[in-house]
PDB file of N, CA and C in Angstrom:
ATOM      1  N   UNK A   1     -16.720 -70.985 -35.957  1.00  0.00           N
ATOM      2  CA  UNK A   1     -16.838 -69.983 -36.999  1.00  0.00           C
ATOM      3  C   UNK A   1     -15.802 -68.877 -36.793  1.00  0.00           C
ATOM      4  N   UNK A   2     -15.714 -68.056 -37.874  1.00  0.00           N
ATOM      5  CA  UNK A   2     -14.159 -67.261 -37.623  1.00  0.00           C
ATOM      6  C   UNK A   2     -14.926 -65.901 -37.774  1.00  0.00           C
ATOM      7  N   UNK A   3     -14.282 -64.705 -36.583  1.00  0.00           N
ATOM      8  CA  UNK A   3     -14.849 -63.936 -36.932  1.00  0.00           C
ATOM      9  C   UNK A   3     -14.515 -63.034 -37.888  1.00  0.00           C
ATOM     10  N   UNK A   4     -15.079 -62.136 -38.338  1.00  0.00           N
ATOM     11  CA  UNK A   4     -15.068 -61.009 -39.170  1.00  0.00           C
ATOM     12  C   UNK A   4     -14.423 -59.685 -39.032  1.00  0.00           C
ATOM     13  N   UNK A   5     -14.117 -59.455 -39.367  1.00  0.00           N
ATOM     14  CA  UNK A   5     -13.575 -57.614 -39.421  1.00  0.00           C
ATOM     15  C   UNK A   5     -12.304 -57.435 -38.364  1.00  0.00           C
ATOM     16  N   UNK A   6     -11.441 -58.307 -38.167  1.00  0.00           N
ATOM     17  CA  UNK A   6     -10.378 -58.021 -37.896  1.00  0.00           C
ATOM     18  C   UNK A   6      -9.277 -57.309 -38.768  1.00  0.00           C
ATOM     19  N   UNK A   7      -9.016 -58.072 -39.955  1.00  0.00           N
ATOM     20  CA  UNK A   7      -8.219 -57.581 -40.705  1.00  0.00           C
ATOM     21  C   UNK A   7      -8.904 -56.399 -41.690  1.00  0.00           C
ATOM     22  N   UNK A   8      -8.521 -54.942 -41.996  1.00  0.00           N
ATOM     23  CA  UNK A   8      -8.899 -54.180 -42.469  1.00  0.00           C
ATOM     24  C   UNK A   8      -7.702 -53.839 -43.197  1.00  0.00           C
ATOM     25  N   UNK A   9      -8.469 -53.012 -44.250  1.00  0.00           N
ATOM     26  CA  UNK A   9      -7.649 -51.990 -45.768  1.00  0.00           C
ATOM     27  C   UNK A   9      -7.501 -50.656 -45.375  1.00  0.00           C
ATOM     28  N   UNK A  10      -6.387 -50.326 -45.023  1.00  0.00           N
ATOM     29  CA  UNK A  10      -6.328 -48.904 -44.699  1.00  0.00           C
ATOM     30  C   UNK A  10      -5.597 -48.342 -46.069  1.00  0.00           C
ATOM     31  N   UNK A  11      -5.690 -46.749 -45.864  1.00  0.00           N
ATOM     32  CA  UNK A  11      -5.335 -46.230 -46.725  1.00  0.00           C
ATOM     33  C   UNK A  11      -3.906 -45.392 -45.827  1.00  0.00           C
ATOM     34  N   UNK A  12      -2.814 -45.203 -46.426  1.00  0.00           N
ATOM     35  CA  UNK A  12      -2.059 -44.062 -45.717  1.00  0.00           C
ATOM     36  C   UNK A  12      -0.950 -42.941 -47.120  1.00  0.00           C
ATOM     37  N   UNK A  13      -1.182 -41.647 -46.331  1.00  0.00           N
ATOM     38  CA  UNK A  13      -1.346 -40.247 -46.634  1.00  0.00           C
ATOM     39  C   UNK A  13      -0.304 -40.373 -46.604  1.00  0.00           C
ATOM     40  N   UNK A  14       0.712 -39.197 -47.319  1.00  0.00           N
ATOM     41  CA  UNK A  14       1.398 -38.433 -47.158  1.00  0.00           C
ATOM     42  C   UNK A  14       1.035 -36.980 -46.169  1.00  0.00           C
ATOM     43  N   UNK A  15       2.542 -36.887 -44.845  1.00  0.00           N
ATOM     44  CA  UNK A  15       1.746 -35.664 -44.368  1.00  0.00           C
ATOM     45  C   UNK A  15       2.615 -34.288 -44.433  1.00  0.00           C
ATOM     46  N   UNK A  16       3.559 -34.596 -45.445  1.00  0.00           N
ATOM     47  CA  UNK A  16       4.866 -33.466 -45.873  1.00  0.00           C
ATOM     48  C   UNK A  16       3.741 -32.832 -46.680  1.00  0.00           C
ATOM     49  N   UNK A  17       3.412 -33.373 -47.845  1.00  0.00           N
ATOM     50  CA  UNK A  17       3.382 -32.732 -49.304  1.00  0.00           C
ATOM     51  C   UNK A  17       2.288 -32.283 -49.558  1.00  0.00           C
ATOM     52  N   UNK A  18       1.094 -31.614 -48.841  1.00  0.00           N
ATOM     53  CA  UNK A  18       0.231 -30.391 -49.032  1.00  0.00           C
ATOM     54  C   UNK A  18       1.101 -29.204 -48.228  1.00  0.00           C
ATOM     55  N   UNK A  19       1.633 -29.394 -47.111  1.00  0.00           N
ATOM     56  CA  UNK A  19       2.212 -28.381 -46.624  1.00  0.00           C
ATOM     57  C   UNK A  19       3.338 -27.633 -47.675  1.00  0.00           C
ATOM     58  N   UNK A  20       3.836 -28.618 -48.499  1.00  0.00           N
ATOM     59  CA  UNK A  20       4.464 -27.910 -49.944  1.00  0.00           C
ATOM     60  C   UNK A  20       3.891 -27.561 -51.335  1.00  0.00           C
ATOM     61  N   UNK A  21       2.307 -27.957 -50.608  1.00  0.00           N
ATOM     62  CA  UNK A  21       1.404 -27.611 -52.276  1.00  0.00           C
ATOM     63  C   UNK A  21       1.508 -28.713 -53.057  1.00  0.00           C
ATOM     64  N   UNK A  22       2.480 -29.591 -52.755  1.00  0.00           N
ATOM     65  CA  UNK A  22       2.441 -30.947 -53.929  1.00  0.00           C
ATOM     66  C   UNK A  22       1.062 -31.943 -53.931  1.00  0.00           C
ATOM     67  N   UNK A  23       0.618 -32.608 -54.203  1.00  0.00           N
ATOM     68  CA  UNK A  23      -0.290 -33.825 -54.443  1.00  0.00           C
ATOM     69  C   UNK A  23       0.464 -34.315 -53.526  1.00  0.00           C
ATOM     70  N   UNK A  24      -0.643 -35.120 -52.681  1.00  0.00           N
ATOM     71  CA  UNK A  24       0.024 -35.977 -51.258  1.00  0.00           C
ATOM     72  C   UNK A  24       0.086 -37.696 -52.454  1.00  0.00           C
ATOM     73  N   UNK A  25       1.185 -38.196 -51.846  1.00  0.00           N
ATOM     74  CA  UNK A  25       0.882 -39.621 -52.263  1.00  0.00           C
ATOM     75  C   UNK A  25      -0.061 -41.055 -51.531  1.00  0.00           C
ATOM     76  N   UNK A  26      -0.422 -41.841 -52.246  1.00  0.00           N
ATOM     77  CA  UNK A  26      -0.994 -42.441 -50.948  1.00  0.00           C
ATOM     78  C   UNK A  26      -0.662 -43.834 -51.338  1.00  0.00           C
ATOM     79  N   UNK A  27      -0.717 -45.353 -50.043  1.00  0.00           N
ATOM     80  CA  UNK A  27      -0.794 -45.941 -50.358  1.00  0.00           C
ATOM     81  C   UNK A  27      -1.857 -47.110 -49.833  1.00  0.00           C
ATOM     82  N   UNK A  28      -1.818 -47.936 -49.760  1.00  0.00           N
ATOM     83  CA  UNK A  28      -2.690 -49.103 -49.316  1.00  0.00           C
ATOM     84  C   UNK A  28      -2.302 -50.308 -48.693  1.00  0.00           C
ATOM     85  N   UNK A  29      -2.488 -50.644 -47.481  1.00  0.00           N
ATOM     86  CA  UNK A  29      -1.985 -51.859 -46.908  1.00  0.00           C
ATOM     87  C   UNK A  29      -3.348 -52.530 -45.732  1.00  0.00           C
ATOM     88  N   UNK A  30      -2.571 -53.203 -45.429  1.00  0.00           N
ATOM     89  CA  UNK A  30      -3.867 -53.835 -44.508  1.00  0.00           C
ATOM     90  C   UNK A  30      -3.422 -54.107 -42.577  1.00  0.00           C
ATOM     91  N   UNK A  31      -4.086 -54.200 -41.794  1.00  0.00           N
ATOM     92  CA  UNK A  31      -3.690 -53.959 -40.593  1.00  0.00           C
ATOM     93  C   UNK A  31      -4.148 -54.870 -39.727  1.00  0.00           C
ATOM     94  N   UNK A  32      -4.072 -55.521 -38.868  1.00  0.00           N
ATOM     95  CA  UNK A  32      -4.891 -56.162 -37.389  1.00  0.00           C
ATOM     96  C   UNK A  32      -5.529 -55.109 -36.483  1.00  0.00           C
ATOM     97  N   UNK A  33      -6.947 -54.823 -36.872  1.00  0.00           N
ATOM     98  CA  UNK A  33      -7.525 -53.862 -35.938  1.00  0.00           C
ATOM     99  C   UNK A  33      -7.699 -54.722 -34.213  1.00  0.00           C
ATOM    100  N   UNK A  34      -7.515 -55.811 -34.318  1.00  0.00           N
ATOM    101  CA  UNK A  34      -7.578 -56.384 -32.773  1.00  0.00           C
ATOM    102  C   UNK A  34      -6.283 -55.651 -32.125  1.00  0.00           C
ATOM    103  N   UNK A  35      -4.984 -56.311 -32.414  1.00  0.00           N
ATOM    104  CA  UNK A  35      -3.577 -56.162 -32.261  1.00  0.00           C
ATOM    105  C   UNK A  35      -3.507 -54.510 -32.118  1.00  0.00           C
ATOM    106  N   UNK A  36      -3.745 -53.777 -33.182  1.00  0.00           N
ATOM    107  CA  UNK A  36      -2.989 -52.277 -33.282  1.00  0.00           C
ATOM    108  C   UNK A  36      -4.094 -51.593 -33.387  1.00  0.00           C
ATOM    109  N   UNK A  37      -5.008 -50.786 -32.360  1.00  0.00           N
ATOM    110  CA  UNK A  37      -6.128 -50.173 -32.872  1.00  0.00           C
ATOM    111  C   UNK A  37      -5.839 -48.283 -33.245  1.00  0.00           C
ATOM    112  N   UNK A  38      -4.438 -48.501 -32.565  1.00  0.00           N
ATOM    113  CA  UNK A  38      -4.319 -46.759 -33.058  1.00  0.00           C
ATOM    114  C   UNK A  38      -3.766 -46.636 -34.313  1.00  0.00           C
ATOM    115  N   UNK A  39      -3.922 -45.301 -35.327  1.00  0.00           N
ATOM    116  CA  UNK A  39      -3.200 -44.793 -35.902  1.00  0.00           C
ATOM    117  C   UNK A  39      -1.773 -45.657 -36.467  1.00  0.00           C
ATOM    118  N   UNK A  40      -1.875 -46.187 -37.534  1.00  0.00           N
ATOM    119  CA  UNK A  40      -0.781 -46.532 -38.320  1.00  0.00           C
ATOM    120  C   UNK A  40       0.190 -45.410 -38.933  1.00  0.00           C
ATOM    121  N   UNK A  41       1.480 -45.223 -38.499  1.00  0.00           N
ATOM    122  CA  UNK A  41       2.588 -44.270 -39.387  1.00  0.00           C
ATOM    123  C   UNK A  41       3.829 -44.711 -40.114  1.00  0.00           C
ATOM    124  N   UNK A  42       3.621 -44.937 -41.350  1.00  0.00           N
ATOM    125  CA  UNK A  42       4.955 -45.375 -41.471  1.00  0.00           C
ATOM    126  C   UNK A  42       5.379 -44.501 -42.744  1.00  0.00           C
ATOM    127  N   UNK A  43       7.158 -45.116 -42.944  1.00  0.00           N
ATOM    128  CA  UNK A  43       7.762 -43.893 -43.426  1.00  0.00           C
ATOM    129  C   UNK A  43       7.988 -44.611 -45.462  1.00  0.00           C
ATOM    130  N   UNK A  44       7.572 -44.093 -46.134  1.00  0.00           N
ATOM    131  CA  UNK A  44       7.075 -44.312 -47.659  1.00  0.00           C
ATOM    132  C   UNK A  44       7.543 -43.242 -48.439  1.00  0.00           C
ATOM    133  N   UNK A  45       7.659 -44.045 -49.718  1.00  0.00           N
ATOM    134  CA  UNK A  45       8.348 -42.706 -50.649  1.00  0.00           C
ATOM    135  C   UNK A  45       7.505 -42.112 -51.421  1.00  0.00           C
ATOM    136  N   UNK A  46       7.211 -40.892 -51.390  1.00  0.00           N
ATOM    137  CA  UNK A  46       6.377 -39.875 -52.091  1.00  0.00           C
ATOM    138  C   UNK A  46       7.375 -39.423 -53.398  1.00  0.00           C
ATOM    139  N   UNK A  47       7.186 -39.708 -54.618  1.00  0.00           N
ATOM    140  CA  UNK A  47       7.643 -39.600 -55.854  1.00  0.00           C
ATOM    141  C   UNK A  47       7.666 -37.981 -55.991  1.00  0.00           C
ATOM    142  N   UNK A  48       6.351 -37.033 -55.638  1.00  0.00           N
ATOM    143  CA  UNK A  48       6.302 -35.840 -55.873  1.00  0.00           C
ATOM    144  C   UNK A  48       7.571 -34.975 -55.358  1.00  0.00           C
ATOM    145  N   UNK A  49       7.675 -35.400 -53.927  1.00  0.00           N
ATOM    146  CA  UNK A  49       8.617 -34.788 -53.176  1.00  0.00           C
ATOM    147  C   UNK A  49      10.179 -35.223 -53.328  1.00  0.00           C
ATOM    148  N   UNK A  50      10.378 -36.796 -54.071  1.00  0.00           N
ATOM    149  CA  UNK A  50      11.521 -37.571 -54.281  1.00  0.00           C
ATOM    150  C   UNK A  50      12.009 -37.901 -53.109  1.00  0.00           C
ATOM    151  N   UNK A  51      11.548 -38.070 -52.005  1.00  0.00           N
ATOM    152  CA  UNK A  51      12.222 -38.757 -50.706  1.00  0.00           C
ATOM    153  C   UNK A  51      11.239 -39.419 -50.008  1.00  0.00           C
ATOM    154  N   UNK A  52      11.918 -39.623 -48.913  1.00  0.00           N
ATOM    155  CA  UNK A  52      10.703 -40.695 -48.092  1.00  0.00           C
ATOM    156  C   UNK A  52      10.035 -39.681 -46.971  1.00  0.00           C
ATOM    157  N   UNK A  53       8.895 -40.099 -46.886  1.00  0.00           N
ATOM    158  CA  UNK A  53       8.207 -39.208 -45.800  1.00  0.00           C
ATOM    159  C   UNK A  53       7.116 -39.916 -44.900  1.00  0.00           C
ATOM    160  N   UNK A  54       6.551 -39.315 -43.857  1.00  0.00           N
ATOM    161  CA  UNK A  54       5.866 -39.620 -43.031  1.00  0.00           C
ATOM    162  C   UNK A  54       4.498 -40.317 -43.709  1.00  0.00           C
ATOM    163  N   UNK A  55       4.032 -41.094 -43.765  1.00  0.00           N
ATOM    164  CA  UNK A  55       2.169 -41.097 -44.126  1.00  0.00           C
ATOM    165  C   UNK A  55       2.035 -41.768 -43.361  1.00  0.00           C
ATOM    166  N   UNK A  56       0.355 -41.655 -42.615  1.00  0.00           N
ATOM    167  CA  UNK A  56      -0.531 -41.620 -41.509  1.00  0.00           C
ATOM    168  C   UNK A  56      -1.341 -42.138 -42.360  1.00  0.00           C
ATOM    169  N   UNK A  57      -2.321 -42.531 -41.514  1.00  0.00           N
ATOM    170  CA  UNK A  57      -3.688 -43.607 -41.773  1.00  0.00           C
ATOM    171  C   UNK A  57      -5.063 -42.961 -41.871  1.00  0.00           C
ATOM    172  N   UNK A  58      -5.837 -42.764 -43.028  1.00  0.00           N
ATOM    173  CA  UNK A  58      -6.860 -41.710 -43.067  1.00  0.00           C
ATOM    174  C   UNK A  58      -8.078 -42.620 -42.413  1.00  0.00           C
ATOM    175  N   UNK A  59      -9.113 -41.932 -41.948  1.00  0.00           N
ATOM    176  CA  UNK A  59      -9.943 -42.329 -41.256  1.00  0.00           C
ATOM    177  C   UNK A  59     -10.973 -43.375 -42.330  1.00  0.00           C
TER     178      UNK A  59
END
């Protein structure tokens, strides 16, 4: 039998664009919680701000 709940839906933040008052952008991907259990960061383009920026993985 195969187990369960390895692969998860994370969500990730923008972490520039409240510090500028803008709407943070966000997006959605999925992860190996076995493999990588910390904190996902990767670098994504926030439309508000027009460049690419940091987003982090909300809890």
């Amino acid at each position: 039998m195969a187990k369960k709940g390895k692969i998860k839906i994370i969500t990730l933040e923008c972490t520039e664009a409240r510090k500028e008052g803008k709407s943070p952008s966000r997006y959605t991907t999925t992860k190996n919680t076995q493999t990588h259990p910390e904190r996902l960061e990767k670098k994504k383009y926030n439309a508000a701000l027009k460049r690419h920026t940091v987003h982090r993985e909300l809890k």
